[in-house]
Each structure stands twice: as structure tokens, then as C-alpha cells.
PDB file of N, CA and C in Angstrom:
ATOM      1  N   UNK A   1      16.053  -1.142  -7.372  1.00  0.00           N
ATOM      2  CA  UNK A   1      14.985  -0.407  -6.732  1.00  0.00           C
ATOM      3  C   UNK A   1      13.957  -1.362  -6.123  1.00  0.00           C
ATOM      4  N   UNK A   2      13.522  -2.172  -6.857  1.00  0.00           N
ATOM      5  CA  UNK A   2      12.443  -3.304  -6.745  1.00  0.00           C
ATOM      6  C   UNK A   2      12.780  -4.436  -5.144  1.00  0.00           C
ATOM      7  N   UNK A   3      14.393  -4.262  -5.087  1.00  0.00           N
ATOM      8  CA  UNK A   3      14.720  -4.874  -3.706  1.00  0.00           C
ATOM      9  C   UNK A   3      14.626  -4.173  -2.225  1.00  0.00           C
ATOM     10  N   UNK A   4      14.258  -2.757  -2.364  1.00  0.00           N
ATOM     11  CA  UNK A   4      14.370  -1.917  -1.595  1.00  0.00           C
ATOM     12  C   UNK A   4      12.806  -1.530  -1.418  1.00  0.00           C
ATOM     13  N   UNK A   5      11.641  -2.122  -1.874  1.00  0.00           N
ATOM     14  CA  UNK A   5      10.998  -1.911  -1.151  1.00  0.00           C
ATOM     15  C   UNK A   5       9.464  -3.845  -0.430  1.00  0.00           C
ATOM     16  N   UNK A   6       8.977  -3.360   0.433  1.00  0.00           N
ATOM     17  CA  UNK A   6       8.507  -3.703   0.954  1.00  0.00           C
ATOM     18  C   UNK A   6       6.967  -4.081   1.589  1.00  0.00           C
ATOM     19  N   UNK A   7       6.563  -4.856   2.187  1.00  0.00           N
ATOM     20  CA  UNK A   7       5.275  -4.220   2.867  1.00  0.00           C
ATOM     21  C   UNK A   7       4.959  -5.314   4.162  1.00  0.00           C
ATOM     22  N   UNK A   8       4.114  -4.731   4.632  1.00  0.00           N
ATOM     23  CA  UNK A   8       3.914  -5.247   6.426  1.00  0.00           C
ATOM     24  C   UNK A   8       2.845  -4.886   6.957  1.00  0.00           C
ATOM     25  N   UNK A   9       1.899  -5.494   7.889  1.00  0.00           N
ATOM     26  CA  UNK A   9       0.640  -5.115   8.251  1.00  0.00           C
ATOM     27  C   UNK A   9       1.110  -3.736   8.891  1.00  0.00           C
ATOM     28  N   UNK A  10       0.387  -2.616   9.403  1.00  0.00           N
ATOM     29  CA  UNK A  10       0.640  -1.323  10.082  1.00  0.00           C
ATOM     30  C   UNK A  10       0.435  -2.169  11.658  1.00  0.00           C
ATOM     31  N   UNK A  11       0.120  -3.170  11.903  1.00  0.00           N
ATOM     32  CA  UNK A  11       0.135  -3.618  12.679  1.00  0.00           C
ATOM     33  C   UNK A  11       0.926  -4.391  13.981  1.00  0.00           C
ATOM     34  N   UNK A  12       1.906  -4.877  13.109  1.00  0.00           N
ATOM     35  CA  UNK A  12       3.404  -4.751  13.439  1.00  0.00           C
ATOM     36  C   UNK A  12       4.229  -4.329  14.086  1.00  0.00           C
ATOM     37  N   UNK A  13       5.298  -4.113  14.339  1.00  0.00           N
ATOM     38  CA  UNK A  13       5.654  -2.634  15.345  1.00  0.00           C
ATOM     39  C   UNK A  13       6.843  -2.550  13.803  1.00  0.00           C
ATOM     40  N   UNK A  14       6.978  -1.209  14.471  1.00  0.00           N
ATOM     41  CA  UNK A  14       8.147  -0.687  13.593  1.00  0.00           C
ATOM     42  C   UNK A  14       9.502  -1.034  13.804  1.00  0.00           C
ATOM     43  N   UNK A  15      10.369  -0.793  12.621  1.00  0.00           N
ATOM     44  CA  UNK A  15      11.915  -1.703  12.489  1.00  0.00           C
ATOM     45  C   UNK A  15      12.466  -0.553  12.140  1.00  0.00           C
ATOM     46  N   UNK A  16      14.032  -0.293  12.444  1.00  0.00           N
ATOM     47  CA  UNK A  16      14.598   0.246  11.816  1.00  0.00           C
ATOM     48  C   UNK A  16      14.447   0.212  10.288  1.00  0.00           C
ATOM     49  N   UNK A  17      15.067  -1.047  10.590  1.00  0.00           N
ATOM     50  CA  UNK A  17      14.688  -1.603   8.650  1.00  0.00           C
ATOM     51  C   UNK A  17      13.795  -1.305   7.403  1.00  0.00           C
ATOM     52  N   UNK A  18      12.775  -0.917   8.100  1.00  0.00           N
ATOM     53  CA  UNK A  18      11.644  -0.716   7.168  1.00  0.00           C
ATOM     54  C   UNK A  18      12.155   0.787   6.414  1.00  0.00           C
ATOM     55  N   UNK A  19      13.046   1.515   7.022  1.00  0.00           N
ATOM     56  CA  UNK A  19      12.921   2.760   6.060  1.00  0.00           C
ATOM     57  C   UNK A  19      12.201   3.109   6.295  1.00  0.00           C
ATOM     58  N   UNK A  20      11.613   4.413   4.776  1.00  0.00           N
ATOM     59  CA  UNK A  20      10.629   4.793   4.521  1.00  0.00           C
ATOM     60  C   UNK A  20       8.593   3.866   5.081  1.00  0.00           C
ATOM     61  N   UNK A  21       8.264   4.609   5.899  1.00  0.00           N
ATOM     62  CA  UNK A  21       7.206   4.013   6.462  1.00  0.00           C
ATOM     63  C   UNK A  21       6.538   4.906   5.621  1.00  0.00           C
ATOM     64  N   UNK A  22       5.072   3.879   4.730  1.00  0.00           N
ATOM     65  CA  UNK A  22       4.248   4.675   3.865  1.00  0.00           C
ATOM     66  C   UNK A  22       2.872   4.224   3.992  1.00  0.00           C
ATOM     67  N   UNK A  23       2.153   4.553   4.936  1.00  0.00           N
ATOM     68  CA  UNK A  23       0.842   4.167   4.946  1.00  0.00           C
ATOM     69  C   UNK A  23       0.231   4.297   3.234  1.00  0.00           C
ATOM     70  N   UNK A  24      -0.407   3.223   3.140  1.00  0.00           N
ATOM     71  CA  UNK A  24      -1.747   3.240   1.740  1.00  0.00           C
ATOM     72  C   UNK A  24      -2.709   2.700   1.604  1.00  0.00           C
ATOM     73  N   UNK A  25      -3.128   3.172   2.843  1.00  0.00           N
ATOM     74  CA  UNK A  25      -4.691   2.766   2.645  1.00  0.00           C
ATOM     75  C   UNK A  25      -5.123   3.562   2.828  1.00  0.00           C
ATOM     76  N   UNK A  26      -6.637   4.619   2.435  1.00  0.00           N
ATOM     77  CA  UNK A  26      -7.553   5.487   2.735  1.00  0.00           C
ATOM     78  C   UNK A  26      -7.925   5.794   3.544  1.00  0.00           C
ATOM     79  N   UNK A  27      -8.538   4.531   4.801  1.00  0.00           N
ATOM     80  CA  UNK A  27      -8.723   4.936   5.768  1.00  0.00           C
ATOM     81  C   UNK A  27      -7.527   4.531   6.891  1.00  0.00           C
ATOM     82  N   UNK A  28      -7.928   5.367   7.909  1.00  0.00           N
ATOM     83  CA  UNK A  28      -6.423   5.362   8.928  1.00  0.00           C
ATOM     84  C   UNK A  28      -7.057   4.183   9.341  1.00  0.00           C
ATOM     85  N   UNK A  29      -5.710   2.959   9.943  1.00  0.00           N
ATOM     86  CA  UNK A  29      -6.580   1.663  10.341  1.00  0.00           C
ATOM     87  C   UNK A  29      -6.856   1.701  12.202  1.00  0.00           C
ATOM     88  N   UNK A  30      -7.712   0.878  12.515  1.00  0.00           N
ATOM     89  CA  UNK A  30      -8.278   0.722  13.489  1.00  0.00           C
ATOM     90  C   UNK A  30      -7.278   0.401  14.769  1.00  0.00           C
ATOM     91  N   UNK A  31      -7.245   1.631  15.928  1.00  0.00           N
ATOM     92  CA  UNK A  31      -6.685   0.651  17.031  1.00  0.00           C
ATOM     93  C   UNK A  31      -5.245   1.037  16.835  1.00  0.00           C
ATOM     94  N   UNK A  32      -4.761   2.041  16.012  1.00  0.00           N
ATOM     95  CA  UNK A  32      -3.107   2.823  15.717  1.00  0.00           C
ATOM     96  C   UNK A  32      -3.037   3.985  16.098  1.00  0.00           C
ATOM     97  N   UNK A  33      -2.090   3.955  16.988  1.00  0.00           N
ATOM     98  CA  UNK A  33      -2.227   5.791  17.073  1.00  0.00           C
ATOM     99  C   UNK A  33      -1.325   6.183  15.768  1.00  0.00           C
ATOM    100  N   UNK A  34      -1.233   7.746  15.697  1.00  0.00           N
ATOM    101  CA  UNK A  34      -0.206   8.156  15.039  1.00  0.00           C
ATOM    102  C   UNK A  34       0.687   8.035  15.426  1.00  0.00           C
ATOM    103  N   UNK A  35       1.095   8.075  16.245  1.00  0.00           N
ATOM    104  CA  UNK A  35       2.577   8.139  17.119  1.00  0.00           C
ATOM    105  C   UNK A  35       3.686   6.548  16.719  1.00  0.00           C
ATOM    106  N   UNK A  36       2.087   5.594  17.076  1.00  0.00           N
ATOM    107  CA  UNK A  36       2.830   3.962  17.017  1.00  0.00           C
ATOM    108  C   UNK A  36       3.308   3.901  15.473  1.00  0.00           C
ATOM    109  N   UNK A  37       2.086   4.511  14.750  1.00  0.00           N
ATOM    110  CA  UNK A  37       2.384   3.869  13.267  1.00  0.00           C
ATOM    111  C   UNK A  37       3.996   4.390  12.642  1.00  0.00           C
ATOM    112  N   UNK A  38       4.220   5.067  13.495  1.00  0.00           N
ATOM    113  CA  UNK A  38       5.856   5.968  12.858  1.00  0.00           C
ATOM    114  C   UNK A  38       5.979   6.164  11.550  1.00  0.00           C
ATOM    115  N   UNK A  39       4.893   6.744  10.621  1.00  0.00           N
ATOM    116  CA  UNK A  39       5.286   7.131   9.450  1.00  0.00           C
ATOM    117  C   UNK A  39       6.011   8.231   8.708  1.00  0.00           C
ATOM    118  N   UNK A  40       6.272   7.965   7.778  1.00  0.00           N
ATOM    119  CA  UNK A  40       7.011   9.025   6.881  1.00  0.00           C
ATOM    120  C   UNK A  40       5.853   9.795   6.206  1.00  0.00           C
ATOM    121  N   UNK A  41       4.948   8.822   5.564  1.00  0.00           N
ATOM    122  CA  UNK A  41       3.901   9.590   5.030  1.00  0.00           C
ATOM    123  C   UNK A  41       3.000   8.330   5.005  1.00  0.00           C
ATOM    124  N   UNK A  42       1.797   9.458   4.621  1.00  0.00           N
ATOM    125  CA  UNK A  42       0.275   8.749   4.565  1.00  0.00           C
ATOM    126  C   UNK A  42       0.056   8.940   3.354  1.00  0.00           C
ATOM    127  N   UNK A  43       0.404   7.865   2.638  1.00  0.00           N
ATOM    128  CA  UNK A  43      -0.013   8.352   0.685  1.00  0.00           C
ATOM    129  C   UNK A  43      -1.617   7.787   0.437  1.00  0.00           C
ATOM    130  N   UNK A  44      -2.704   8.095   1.046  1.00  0.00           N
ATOM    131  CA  UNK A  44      -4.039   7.514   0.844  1.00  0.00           C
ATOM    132  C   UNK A  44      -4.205   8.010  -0.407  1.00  0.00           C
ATOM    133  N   UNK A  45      -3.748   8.637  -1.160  1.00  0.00           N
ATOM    134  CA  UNK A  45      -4.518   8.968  -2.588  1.00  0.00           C
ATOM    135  C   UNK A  45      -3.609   7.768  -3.807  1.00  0.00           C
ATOM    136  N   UNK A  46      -3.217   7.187  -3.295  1.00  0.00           N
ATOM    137  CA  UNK A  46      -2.425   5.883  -4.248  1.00  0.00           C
ATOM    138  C   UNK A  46      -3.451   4.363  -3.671  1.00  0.00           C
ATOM    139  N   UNK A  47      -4.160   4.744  -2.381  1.00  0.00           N
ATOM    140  CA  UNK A  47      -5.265   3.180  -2.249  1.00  0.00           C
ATOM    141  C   UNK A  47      -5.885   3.414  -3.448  1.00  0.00           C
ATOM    142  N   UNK A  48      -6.986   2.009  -3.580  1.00  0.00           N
ATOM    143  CA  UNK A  48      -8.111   1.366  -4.027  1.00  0.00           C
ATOM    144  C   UNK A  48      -9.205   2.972  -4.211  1.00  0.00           C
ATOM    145  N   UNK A  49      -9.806   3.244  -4.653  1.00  0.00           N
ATOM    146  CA  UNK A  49     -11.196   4.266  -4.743  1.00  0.00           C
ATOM    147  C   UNK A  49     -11.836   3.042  -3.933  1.00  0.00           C
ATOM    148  N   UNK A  50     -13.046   3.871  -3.413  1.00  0.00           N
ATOM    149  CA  UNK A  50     -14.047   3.646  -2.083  1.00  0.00           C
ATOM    150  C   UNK A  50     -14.600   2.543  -3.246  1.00  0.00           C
ATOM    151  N   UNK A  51     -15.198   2.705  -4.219  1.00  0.00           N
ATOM    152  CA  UNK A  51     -15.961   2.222  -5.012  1.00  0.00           C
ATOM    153  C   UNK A  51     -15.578   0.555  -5.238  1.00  0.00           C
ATOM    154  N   UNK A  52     -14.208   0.527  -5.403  1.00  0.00           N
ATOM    155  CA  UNK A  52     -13.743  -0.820  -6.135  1.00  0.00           C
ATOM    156  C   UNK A  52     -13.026  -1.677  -4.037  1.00  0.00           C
ATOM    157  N   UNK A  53     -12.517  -0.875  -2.920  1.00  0.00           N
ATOM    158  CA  UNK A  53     -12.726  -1.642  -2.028  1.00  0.00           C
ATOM    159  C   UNK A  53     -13.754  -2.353  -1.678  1.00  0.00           C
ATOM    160  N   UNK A  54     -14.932  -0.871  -1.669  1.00  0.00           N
ATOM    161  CA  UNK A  54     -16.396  -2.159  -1.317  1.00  0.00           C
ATOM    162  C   UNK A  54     -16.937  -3.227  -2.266  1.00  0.00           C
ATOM    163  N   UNK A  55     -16.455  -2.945  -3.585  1.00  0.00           N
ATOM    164  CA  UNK A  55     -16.798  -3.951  -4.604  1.00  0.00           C
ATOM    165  C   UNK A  55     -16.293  -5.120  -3.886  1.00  0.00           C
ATOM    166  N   UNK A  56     -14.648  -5.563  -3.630  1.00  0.00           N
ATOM    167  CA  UNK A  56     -14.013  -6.402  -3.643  1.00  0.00           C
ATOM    168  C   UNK A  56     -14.099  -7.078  -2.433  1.00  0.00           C
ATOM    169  N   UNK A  57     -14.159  -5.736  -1.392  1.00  0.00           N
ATOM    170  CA  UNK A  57     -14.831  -6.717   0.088  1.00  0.00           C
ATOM    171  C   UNK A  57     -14.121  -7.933   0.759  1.00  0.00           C
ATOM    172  N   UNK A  58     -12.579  -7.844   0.251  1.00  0.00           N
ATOM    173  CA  UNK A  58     -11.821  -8.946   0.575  1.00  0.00           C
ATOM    174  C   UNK A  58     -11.962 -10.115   0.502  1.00  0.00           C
ATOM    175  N   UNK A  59     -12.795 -10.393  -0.874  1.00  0.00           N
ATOM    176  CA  UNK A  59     -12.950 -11.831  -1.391  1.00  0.00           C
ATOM    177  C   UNK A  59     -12.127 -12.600  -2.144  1.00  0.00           C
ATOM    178  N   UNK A  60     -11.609 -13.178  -1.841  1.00  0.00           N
ATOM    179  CA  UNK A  60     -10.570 -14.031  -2.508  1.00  0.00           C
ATOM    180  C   UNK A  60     -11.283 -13.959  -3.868  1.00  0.00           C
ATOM    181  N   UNK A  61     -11.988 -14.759  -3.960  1.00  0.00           N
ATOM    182  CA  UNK A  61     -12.808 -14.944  -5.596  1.00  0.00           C
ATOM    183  C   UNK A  61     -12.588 -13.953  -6.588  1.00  0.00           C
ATOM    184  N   UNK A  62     -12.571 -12.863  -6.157  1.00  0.00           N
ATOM    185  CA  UNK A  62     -12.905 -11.878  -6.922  1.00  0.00           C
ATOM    186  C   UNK A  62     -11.062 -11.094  -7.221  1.00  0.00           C
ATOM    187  N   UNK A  63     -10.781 -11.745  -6.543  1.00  0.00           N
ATOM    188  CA  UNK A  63      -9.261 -11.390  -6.751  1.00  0.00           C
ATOM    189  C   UNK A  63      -7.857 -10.955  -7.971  1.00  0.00           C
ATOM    190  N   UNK A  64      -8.300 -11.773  -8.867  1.00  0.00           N
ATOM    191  CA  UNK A  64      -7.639 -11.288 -10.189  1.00  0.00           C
ATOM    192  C   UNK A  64      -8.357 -10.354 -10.654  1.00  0.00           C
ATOM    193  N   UNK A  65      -9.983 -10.241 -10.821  1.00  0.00           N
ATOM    194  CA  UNK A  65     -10.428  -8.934 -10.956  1.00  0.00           C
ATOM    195  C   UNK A  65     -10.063  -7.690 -10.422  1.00  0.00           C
ATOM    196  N   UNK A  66      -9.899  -7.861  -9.075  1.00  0.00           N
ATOM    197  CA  UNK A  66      -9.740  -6.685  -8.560  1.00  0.00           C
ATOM    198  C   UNK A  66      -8.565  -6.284  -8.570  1.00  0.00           C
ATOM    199  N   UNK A  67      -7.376  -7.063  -8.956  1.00  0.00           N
ATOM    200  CA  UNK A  67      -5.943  -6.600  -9.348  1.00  0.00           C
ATOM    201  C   UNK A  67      -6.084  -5.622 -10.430  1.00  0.00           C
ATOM    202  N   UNK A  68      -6.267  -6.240 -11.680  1.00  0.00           N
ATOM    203  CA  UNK A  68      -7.031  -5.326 -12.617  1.00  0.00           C
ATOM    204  C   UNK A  68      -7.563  -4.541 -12.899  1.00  0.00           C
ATOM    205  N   UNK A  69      -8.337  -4.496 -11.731  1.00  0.00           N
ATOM    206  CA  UNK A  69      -9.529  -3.159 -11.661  1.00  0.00           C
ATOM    207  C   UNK A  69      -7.871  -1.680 -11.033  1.00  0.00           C
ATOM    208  N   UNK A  70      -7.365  -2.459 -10.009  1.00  0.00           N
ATOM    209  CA  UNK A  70      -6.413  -1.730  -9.375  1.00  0.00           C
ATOM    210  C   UNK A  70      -5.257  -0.855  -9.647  1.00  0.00           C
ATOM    211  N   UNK A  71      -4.592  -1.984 -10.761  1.00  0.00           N
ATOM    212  CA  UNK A  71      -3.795  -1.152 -11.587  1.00  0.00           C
ATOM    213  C   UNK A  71      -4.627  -0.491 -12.432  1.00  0.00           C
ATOM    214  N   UNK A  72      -5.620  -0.121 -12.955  1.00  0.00           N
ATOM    215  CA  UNK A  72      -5.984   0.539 -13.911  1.00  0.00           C
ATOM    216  C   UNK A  72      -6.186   1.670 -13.090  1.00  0.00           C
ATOM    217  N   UNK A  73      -6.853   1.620 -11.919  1.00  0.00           N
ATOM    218  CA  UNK A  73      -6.698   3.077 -11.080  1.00  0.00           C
ATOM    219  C   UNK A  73      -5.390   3.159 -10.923  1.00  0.00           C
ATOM    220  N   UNK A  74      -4.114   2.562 -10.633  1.00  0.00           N
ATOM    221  CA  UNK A  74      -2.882   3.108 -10.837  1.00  0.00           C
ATOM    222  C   UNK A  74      -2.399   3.888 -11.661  1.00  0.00           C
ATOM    223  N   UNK A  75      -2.586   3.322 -13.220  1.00  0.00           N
ATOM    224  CA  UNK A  75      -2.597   4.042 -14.264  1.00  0.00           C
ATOM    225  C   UNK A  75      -2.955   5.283 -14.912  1.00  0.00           C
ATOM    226  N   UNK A  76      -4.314   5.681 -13.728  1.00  0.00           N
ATOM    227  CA  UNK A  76      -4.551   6.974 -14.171  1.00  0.00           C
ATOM    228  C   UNK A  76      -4.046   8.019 -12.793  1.00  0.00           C
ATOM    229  N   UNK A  77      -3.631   7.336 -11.927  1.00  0.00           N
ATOM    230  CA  UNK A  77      -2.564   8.403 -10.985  1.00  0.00           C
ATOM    231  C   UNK A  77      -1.304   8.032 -10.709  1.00  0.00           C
ATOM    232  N   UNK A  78      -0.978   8.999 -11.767  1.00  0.00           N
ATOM    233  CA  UNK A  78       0.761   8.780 -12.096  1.00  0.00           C
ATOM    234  C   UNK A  78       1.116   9.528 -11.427  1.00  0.00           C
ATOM    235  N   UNK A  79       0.294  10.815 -10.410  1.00  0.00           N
ATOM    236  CA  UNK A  79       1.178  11.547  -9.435  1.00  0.00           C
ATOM    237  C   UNK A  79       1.673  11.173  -8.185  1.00  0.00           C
ATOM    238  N   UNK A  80       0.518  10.351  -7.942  1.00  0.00           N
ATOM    239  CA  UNK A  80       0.964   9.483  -6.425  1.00  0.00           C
ATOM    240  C   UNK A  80       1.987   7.905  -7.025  1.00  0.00           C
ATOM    241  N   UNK A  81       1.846   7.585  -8.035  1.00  0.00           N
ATOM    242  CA  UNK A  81       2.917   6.666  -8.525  1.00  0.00           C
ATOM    243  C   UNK A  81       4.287   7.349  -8.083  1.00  0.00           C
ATOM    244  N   UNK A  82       4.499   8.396  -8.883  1.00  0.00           N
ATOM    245  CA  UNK A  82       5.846   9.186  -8.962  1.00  0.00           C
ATOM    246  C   UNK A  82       5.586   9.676  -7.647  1.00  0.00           C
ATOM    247  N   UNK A  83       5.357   9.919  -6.842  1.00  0.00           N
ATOM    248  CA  UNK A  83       6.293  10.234  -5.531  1.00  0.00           C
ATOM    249  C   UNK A  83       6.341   8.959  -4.867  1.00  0.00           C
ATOM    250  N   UNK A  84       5.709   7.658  -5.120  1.00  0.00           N
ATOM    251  CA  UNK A  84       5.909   6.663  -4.428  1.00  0.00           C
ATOM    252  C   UNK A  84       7.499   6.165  -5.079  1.00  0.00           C
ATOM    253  N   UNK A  85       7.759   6.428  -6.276  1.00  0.00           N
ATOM    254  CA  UNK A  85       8.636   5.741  -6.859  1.00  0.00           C
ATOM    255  C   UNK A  85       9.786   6.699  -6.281  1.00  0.00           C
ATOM    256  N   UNK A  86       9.286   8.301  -5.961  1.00  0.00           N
ATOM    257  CA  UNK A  86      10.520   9.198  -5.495  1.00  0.00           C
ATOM    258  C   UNK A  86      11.420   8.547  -4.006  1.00  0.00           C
ATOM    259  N   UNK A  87      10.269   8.255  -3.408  1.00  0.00           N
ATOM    260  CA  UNK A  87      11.117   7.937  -1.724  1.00  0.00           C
ATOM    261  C   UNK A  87      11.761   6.691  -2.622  1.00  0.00           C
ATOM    262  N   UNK A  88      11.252   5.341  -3.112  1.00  0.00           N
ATOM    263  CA  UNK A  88      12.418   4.418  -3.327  1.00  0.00           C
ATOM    264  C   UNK A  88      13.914   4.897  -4.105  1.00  0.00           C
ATOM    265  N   UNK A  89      13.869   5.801  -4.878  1.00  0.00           N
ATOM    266  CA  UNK A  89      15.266   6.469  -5.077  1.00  0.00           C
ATOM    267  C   UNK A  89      15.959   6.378  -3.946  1.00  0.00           C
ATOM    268  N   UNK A  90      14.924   7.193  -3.147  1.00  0.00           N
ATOM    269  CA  UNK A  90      16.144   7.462  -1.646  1.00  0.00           C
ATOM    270  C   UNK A  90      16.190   6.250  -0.996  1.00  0.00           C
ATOM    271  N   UNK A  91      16.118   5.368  -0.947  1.00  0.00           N
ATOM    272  CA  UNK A  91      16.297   3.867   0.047  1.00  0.00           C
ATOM    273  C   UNK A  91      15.144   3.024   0.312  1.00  0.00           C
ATOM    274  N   UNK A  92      15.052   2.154   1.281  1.00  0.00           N
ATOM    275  CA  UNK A  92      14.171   1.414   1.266  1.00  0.00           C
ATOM    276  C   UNK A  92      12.784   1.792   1.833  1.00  0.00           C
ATOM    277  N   UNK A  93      12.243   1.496   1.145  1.00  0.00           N
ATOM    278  CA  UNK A  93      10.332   1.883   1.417  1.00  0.00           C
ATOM    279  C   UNK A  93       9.779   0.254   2.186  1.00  0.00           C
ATOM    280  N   UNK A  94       9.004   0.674   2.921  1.00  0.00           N
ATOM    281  CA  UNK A  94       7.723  -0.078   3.791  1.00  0.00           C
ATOM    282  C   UNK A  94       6.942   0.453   2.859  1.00  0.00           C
ATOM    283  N   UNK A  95       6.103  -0.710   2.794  1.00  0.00           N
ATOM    284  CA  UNK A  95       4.311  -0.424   2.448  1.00  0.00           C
ATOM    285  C   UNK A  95       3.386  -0.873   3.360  1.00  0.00           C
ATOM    286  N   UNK A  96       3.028  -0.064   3.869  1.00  0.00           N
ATOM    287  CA  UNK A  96       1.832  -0.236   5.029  1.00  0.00           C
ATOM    288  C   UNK A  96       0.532  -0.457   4.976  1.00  0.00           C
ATOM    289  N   UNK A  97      -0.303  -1.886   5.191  1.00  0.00           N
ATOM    290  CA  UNK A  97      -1.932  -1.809   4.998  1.00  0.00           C
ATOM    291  C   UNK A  97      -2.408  -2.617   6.224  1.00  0.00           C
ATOM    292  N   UNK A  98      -3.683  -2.337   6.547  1.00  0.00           N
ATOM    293  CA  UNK A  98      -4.302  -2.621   7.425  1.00  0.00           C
ATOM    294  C   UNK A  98      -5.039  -4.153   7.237  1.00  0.00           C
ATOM    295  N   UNK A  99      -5.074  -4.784   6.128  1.00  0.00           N
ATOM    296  CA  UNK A  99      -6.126  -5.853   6.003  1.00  0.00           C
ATOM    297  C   UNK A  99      -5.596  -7.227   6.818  1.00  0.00           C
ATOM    298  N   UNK A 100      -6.361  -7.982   6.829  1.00  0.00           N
ATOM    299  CA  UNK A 100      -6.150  -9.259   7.441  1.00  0.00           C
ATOM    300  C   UNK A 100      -5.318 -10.136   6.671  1.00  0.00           C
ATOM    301  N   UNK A 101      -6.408 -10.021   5.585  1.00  0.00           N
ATOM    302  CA  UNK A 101      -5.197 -11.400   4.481  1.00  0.00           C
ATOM    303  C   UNK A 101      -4.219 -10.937   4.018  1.00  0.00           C
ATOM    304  N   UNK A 102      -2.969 -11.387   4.115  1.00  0.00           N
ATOM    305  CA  UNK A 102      -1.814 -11.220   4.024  1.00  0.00           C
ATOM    306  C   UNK A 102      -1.194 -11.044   2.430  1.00  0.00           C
ATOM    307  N   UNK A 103      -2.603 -11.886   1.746  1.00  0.00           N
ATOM    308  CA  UNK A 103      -1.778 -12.917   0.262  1.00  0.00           C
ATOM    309  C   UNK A 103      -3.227 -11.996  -0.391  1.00  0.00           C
ATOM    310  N   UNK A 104      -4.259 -11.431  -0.326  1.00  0.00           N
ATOM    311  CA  UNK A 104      -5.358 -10.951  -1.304  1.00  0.00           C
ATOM    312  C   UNK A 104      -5.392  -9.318  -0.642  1.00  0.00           C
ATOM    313  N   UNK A 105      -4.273  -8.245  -0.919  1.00  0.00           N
ATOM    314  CA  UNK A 105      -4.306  -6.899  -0.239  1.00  0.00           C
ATOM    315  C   UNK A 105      -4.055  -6.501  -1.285  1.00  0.00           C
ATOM    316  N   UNK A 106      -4.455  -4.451  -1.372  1.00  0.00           N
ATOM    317  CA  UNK A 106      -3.881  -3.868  -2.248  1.00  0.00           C
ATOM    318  C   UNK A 106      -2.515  -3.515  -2.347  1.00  0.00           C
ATOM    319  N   UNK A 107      -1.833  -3.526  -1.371  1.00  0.00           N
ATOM    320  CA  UNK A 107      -0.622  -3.260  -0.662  1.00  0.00           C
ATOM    321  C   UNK A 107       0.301  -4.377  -1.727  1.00  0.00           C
ATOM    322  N   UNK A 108       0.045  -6.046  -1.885  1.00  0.00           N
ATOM    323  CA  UNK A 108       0.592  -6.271  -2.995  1.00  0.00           C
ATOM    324  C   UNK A 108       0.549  -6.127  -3.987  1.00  0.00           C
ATOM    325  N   UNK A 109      -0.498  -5.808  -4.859  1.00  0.00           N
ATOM    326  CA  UNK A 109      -1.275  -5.237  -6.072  1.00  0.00           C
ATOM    327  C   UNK A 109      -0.259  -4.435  -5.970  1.00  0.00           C
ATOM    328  N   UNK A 110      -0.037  -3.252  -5.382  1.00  0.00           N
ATOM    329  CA  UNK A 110       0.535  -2.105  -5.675  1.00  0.00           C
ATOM    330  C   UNK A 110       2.245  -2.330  -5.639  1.00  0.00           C
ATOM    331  N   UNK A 111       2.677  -3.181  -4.490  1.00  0.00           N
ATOM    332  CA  UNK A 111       4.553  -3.669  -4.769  1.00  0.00           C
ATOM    333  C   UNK A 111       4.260  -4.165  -6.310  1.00  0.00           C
ATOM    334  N   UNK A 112       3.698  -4.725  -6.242  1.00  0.00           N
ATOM    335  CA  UNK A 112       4.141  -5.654  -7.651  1.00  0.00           C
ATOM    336  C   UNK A 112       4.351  -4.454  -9.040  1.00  0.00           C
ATOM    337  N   UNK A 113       3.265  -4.124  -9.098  1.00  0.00           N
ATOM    338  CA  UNK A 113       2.597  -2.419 -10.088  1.00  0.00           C
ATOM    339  C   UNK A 113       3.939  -1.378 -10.121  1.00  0.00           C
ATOM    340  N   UNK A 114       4.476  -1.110  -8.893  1.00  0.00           N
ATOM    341  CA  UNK A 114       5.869  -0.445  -8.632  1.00  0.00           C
ATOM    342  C   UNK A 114       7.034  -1.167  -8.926  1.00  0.00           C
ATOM    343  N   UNK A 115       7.051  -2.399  -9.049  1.00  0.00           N
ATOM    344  CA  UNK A 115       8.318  -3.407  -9.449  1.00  0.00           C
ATOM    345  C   UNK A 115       8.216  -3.762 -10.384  1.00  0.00           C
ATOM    346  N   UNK A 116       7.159  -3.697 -12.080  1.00  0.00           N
ATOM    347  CA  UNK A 116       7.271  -3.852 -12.502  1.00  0.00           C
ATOM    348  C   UNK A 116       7.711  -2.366 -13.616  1.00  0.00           C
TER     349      UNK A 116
END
């Protein structure tokens, strides 16, 4: 399961490959139509809460914290877990986020959280 899924800026263009296209971030990102982003779904209720993005503010520093902080909001929504985990049954999943840094996103926080 854990090989079948993925993630990629929404920025990107779309691949066959990617499968399942799953936006997760809260807000729709800047400068995408709907049309380009070609998704399957928009799972915004599996991002970050408003509260702990603006905390974290894309600071590296603060980074193992905010993993932490992240899965623990994972932990208490096991409904958007389980349908994220439903599409990887069916084949390969994209994970879609809007941020710049490639290596400090929730988008990995969350592959990793699902692969483990």
C-alpha cells in the first residue's frame, strides 16, 4: 500500500501516473483552476487546523514540533484517515499541497502518518 502512494506540488501538471489526485490542504491554492488541478477529491478536512498552520508558518525550526502537533490532529480524525486509506486500496494515490518547501510540508507529515 505504502508504495502506491505519493505526493507533488498541485503545481505541477498532472500525470497519468499519479492516480488518485487528492488535494490536502484547506485552502484551495493560489493561481489553479479547478479544471487544471484534475482532482479526484479535495480532502481539506485531513490538513493542519488553521490554528497549528499559522503557528508553524513554514519554519523550518519549528519543524519536529509541528510534525507532532500534526499527527496528533491525525489521530483524532480517523474519518478522513479512513477514506484516505480507502482510495489507496484502490491504487495509487497523489498527495497534493501547495507549499514551497518541498522537505518541511504537511503533505509529508501526512505520507509518512499513512505509511506507517
Amino acid at each position: 500500500m505504502a508504495a502506491n502512494l505519493h505526493i507533488k506540488r498541485i503545481y505541477e501538471p498532472a500525470s497519468r501516473d499519479d492516480g488518485a489526485r487528492i488535494l490536502v490542504d484547506r485552502i484551495w491554492p493560489r493561481g489553479v483552476s479547478k479544471n487544471a488541478a484534475d482532482l479526484t477529491l479535495w480532502l481539506k478536512e485531513i490538513a493542519p487546523s488553521t490554528a497549528l498552520r499559522v503557528w508553524f508558518h513554514h519554519d523550518p525550526s519549528q519543524w519536529a514540533e509541528f510534525r507532532r502537533r500534526y499527527r496528533k490532529e491525525l489521530d483524532a480524525n480517523p474519518g478522513a484517515v479512513m477514506l484516505l486509506r480507502g482510495h489507496l486500496k484502490e491504487g495509487r494515490v497523489t498527495l497534493l499541497y501547495a507549499a514551497r518547501d518541498e522537505a518541511h510540508n504537511h503533505a509529508r507529515v501526512l505520507a509518512d502518518y499513512i505509511k506507517a
